[in-house]
N, C-alpha and C. Protein backbone atom coordinates (compact mmCIF):
# COMPACT_ATOMS: atom_id res chain seq x y z
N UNK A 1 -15.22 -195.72 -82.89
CA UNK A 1 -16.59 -195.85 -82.47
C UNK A 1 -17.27 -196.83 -83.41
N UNK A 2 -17.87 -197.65 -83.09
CA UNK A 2 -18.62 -198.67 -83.46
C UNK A 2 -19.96 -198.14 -83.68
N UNK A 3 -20.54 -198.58 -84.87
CA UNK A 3 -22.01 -198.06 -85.52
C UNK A 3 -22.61 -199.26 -86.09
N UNK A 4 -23.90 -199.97 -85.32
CA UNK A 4 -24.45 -200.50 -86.17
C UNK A 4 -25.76 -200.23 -86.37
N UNK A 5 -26.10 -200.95 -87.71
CA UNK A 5 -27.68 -200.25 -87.75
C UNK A 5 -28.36 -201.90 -88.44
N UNK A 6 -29.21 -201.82 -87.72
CA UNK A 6 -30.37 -203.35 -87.98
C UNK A 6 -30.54 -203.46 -89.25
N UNK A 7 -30.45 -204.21 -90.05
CA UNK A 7 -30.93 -204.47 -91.58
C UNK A 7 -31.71 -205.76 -91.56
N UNK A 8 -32.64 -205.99 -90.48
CA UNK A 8 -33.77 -207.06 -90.53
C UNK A 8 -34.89 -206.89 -91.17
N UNK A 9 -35.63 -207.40 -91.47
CA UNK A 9 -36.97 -206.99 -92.31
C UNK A 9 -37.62 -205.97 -91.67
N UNK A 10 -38.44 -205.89 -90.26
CA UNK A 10 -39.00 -204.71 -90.33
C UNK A 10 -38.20 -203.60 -90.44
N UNK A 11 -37.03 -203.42 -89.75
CA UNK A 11 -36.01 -202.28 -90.12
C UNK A 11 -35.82 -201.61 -91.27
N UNK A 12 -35.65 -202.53 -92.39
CA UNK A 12 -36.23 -202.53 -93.72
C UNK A 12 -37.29 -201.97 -94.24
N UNK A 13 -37.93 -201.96 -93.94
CA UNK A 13 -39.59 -201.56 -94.23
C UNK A 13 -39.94 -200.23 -93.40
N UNK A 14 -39.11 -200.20 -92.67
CA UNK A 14 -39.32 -198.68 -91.73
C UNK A 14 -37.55 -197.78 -92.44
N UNK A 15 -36.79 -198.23 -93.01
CA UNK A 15 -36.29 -197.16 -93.69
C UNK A 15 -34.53 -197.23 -93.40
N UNK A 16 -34.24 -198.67 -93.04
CA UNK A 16 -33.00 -198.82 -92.66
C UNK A 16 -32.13 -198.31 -94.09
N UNK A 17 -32.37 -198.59 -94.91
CA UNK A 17 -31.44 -198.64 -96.55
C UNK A 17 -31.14 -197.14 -96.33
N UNK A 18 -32.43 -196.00 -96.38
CA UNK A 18 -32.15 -194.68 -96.42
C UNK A 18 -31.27 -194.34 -95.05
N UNK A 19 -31.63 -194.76 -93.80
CA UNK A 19 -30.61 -194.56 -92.51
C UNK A 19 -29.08 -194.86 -93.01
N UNK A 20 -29.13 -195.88 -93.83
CA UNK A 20 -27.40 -196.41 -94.06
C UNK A 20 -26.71 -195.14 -94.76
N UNK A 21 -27.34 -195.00 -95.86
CA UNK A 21 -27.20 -194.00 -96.85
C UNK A 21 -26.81 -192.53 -96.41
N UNK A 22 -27.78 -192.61 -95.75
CA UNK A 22 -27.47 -190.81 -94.75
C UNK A 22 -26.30 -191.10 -93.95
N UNK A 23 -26.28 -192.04 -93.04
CA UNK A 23 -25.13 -192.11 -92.27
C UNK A 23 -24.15 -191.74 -93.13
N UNK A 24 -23.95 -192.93 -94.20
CA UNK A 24 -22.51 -193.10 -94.83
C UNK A 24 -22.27 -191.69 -95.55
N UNK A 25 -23.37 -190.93 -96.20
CA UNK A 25 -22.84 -189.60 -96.40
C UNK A 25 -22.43 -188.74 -95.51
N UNK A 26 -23.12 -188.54 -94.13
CA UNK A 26 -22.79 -188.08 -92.86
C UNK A 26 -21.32 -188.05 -92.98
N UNK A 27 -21.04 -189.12 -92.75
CA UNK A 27 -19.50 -189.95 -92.32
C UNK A 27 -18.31 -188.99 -93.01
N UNK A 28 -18.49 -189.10 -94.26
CA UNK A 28 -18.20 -188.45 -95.58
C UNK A 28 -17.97 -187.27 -95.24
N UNK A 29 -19.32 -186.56 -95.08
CA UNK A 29 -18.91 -184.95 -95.44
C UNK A 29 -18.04 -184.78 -93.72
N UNK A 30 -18.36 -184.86 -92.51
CA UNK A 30 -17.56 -184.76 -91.89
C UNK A 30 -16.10 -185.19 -91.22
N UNK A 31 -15.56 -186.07 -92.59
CA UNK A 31 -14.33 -186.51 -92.81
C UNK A 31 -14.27 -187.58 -91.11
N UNK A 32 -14.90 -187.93 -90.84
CA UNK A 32 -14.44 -188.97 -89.91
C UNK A 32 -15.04 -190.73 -90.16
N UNK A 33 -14.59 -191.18 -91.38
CA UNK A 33 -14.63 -192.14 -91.69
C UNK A 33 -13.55 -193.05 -90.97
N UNK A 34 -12.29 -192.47 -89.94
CA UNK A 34 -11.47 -193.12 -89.72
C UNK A 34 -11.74 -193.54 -87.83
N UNK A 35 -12.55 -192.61 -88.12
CA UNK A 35 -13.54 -192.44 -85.88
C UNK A 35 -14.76 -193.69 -86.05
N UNK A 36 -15.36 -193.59 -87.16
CA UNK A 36 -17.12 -194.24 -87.10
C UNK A 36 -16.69 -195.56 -88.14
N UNK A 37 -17.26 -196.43 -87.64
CA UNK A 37 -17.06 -197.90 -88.01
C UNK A 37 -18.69 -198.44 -88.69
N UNK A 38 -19.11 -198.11 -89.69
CA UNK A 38 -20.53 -198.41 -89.49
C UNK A 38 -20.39 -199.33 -90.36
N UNK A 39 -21.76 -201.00 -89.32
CA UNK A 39 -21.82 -201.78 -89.89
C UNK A 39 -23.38 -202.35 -89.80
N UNK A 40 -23.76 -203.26 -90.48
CA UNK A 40 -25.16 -203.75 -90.59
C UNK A 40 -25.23 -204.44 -89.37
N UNK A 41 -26.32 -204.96 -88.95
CA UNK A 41 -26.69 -205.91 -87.87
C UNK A 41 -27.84 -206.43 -88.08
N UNK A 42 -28.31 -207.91 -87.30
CA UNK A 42 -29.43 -208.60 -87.27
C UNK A 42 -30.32 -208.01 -86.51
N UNK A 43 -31.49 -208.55 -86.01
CA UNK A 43 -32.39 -207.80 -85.30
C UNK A 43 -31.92 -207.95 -84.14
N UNK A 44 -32.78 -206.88 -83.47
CA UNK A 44 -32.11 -206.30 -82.03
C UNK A 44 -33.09 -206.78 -81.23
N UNK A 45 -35.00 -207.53 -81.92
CA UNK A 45 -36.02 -207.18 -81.31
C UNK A 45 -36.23 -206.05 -80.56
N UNK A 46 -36.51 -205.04 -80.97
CA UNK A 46 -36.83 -203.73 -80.75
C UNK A 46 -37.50 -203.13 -82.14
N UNK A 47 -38.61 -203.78 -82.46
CA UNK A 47 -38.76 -203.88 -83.85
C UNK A 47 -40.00 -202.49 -84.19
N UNK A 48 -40.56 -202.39 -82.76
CA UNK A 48 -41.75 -201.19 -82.71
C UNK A 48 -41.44 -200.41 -82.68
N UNK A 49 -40.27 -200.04 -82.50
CA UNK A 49 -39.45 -198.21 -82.42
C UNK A 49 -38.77 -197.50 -83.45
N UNK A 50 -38.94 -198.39 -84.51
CA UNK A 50 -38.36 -198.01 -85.66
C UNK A 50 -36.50 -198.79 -85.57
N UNK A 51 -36.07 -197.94 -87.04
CA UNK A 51 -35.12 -198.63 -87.31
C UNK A 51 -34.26 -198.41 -85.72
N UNK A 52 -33.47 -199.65 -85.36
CA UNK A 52 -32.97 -200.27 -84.14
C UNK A 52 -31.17 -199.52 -84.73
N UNK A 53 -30.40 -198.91 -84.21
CA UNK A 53 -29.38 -198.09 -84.13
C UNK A 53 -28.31 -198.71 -82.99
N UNK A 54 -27.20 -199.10 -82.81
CA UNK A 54 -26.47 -198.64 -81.77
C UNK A 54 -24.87 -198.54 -81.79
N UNK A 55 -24.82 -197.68 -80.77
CA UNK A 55 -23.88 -196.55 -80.83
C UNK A 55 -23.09 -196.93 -79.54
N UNK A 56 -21.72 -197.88 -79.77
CA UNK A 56 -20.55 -198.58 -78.83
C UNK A 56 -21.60 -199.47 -78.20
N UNK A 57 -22.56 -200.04 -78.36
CA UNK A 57 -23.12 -201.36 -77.64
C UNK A 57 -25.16 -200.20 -77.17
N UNK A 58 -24.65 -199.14 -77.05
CA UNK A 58 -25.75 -198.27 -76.87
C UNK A 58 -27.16 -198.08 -77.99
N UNK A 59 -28.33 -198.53 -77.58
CA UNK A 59 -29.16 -198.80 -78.69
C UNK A 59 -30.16 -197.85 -78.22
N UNK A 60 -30.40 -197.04 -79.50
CA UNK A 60 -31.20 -196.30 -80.45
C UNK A 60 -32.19 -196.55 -81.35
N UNK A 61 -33.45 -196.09 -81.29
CA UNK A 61 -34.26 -195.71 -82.67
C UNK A 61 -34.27 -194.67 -83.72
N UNK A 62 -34.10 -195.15 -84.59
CA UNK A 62 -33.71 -193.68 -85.80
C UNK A 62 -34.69 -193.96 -86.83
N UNK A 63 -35.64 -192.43 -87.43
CA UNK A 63 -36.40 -192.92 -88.48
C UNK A 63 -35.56 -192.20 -89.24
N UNK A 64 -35.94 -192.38 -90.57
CA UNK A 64 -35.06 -191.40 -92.02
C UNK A 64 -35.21 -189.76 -91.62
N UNK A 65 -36.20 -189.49 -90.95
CA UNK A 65 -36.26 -187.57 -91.02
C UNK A 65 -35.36 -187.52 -89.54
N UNK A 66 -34.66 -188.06 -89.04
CA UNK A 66 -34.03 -187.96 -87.88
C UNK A 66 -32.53 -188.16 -87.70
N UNK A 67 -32.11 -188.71 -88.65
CA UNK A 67 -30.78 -189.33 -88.64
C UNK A 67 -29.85 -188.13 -88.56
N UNK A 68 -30.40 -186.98 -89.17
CA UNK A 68 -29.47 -185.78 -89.17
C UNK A 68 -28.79 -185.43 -87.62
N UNK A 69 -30.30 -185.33 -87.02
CA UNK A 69 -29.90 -184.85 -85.97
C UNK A 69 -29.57 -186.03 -84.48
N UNK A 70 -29.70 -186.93 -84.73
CA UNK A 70 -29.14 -188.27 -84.25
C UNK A 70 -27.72 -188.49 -84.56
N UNK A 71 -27.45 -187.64 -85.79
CA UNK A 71 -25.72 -188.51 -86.00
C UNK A 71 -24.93 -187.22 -85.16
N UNK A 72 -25.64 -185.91 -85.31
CA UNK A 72 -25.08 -184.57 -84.26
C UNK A 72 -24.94 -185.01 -82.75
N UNK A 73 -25.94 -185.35 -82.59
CA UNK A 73 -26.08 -185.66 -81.03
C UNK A 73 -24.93 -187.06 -80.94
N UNK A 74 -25.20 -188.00 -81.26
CA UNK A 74 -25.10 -189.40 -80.47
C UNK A 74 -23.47 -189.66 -81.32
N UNK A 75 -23.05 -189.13 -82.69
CA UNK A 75 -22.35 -189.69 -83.32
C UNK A 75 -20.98 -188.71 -83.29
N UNK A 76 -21.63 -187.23 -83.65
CA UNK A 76 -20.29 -186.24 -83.34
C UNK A 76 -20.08 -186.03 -81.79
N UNK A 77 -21.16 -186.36 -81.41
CA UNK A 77 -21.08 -185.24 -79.94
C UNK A 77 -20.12 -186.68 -79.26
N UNK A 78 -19.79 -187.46 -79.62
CA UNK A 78 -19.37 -188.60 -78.63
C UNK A 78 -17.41 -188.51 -79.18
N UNK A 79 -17.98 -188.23 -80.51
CA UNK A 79 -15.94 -187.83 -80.61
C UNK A 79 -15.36 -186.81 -80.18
């Protein structure tokens, strides 16, 4: 599964660094670092919805108090 997450300036400024961070611990504690591919990306223009997410070509908004339950839904629930 392919993961990317926007690292453009507003993305940035709305909380992409902490989204990376959570993911990559995510990843971690549920040992599927070898399923989830997560990588940075340019802007998506989708810049008003917060940080820009997507999941196999599928695009998402994720703020930092959400990622928990965004990586349950969209990230386990898909393996």
């Amino acid at each position: 599964m392919r993961v990317s997450i926007c690292i453009g300036s507003a993305c940035h400024l709305k909380g992409s660094r902490q989204i990376i961070e959570r993911l990559q611990g995510l990843v971690r504690q549920y040992g599927v670092a070898g399923k989830v591919d997560l990588n940075g990306a340019f802007c998506s223009g989708n810049c008003e919805n917060g940080v820009c997410v997507t999941v196999d070509g599928e695009l998402f908004s994720v703020q930092p108090e959400n990622v928990d339950a965004f990586f349950e839904k969209e990230i386990l629930g898909r393996l």
